[in-house]
N, C-alpha and C. Protein backbone atom coordinates (compact mmCIF):
# COMPACT_ATOMS: atom_id res chain seq x y z
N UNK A 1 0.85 -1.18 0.00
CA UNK A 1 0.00 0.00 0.00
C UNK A 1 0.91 1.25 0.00
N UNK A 2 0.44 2.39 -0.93
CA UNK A 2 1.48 3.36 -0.48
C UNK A 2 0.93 4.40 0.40
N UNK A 3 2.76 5.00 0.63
CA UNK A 3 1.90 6.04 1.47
C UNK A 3 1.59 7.15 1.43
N UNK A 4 0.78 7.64 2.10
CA UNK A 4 -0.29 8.79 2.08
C UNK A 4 1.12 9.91 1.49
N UNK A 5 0.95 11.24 0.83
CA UNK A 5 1.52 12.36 0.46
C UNK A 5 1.51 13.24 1.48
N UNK A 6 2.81 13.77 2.24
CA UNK A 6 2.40 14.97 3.34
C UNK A 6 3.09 15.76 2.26
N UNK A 7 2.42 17.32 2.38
CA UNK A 7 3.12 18.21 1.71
C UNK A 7 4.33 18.85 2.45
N UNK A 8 5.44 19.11 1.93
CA UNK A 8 6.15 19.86 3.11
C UNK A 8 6.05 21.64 2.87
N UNK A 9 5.88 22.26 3.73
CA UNK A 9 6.36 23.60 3.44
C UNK A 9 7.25 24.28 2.00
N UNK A 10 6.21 25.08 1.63
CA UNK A 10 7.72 25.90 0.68
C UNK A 10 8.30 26.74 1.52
N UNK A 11 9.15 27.12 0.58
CA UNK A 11 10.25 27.91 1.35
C UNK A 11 9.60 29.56 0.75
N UNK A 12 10.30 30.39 1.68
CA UNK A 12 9.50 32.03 1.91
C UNK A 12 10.46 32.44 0.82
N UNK A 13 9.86 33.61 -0.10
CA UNK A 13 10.51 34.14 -0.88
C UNK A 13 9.73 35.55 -0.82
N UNK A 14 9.47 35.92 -0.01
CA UNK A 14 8.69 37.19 0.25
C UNK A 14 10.05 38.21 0.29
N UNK A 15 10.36 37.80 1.27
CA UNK A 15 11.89 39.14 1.13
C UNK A 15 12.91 38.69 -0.53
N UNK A 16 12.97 37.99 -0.85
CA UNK A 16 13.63 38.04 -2.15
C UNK A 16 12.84 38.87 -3.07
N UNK A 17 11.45 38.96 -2.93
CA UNK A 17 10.26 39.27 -4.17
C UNK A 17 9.73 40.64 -3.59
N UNK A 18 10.08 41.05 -2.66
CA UNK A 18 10.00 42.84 -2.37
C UNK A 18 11.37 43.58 -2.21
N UNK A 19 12.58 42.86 -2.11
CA UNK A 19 13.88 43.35 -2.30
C UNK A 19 13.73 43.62 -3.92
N UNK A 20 13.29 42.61 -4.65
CA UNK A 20 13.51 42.82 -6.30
C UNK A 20 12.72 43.96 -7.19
N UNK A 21 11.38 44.22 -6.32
CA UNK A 21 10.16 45.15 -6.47
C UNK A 21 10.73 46.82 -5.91
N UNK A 22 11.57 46.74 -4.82
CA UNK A 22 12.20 47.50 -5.00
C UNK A 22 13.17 48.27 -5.47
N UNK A 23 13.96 47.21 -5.96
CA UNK A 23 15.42 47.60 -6.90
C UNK A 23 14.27 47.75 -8.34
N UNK A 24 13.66 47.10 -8.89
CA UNK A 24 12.94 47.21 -10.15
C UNK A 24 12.33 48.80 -10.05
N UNK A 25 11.59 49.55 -8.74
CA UNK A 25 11.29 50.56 -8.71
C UNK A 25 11.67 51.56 -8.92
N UNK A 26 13.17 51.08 -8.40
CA UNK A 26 14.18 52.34 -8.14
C UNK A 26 14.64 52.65 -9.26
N UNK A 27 15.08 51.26 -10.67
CA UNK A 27 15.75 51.39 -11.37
C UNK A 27 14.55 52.17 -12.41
N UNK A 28 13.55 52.20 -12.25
CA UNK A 28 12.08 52.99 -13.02
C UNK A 28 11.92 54.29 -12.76
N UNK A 29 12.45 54.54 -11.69
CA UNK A 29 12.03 55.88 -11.92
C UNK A 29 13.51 57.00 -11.58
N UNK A 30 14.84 55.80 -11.94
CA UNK A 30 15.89 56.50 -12.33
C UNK A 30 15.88 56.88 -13.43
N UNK A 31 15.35 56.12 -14.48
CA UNK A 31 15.21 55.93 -15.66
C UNK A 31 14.03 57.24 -16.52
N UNK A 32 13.20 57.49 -15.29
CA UNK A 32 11.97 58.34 -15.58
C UNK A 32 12.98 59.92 -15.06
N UNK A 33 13.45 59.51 -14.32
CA UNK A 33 14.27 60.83 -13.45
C UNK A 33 15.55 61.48 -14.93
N UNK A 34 16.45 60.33 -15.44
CA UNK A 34 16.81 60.69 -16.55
C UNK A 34 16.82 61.48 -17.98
N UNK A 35 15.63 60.45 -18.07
CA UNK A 35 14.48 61.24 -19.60
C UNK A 35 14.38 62.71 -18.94
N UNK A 36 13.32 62.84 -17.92
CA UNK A 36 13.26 63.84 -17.64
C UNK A 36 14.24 65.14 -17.88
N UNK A 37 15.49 65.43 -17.12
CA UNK A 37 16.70 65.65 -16.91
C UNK A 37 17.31 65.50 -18.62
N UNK A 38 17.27 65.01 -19.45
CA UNK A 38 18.02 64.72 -20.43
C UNK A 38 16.63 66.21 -21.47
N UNK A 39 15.35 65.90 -21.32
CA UNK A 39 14.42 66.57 -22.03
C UNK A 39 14.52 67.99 -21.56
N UNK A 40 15.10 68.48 -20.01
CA UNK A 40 14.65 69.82 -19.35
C UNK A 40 16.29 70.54 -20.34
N UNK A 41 17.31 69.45 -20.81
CA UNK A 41 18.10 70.05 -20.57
C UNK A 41 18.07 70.47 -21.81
N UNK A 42 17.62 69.64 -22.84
CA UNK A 42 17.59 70.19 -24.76
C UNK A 42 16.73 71.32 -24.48
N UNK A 43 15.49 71.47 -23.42
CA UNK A 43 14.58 72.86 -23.79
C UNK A 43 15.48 73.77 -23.68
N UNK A 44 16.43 73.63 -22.59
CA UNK A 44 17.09 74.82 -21.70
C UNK A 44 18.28 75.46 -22.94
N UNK A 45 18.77 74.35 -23.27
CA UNK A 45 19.51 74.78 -24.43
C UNK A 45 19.51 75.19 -25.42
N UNK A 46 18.05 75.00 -25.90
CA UNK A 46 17.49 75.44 -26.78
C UNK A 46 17.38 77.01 -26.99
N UNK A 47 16.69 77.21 -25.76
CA UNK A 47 16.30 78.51 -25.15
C UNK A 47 17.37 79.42 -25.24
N UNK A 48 18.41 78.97 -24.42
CA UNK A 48 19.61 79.97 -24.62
C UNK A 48 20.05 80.50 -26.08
N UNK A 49 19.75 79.16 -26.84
CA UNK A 49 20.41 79.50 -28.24
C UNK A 49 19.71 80.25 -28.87
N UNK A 50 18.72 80.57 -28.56
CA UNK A 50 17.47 80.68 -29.43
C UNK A 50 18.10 82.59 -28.37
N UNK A 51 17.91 82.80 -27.63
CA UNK A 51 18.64 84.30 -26.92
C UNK A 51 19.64 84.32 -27.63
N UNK A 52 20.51 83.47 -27.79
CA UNK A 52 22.21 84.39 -28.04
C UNK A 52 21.72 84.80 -29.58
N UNK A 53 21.10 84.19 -29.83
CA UNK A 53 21.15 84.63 -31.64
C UNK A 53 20.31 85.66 -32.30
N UNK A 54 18.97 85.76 -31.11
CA UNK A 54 18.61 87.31 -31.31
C UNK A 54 19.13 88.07 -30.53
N UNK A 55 19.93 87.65 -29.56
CA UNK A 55 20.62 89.25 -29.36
C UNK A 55 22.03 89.45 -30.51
N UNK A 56 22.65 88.18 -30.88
CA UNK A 56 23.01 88.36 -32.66
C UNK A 56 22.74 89.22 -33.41
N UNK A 57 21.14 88.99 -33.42
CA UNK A 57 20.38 90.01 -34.70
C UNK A 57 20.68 91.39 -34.20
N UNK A 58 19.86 91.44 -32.98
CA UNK A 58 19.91 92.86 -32.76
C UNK A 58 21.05 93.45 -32.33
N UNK A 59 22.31 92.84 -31.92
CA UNK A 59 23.34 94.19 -32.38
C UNK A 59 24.07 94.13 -33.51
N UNK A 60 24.01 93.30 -34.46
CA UNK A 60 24.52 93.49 -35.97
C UNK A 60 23.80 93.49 -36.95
């Protein structure tokens, strides 16, 4: 006759699977923090260029 199946415990992976949810977070909204930062900086540059060259115009 065989015998009956006990299940044993799994093992906890709760702290592996909110350590990873956090590094995944962090690395999301470094990434969002970037773009950002990379987009403020073409306006900004823009801007300036877009000044130096009419004040260009207007003194020559």
């Amino acid at each position: 006759m065989p015998e009956p199946h006990i299940p044993r415990p799994v093992e906890n992976y709760t702290n592996a699977f909110l350590t990873m949810c956090w590094v995944i977070l962090f690395m999301g909204l470094w990434v969002i923090h970037a773009v950002a930062g990379a987009i403020w900086v073409a306006i900004t540059a823009a801007a300036v260029d877009r000044t130096i060259t009419l004040i260009g115009r207007l003194r020559g």
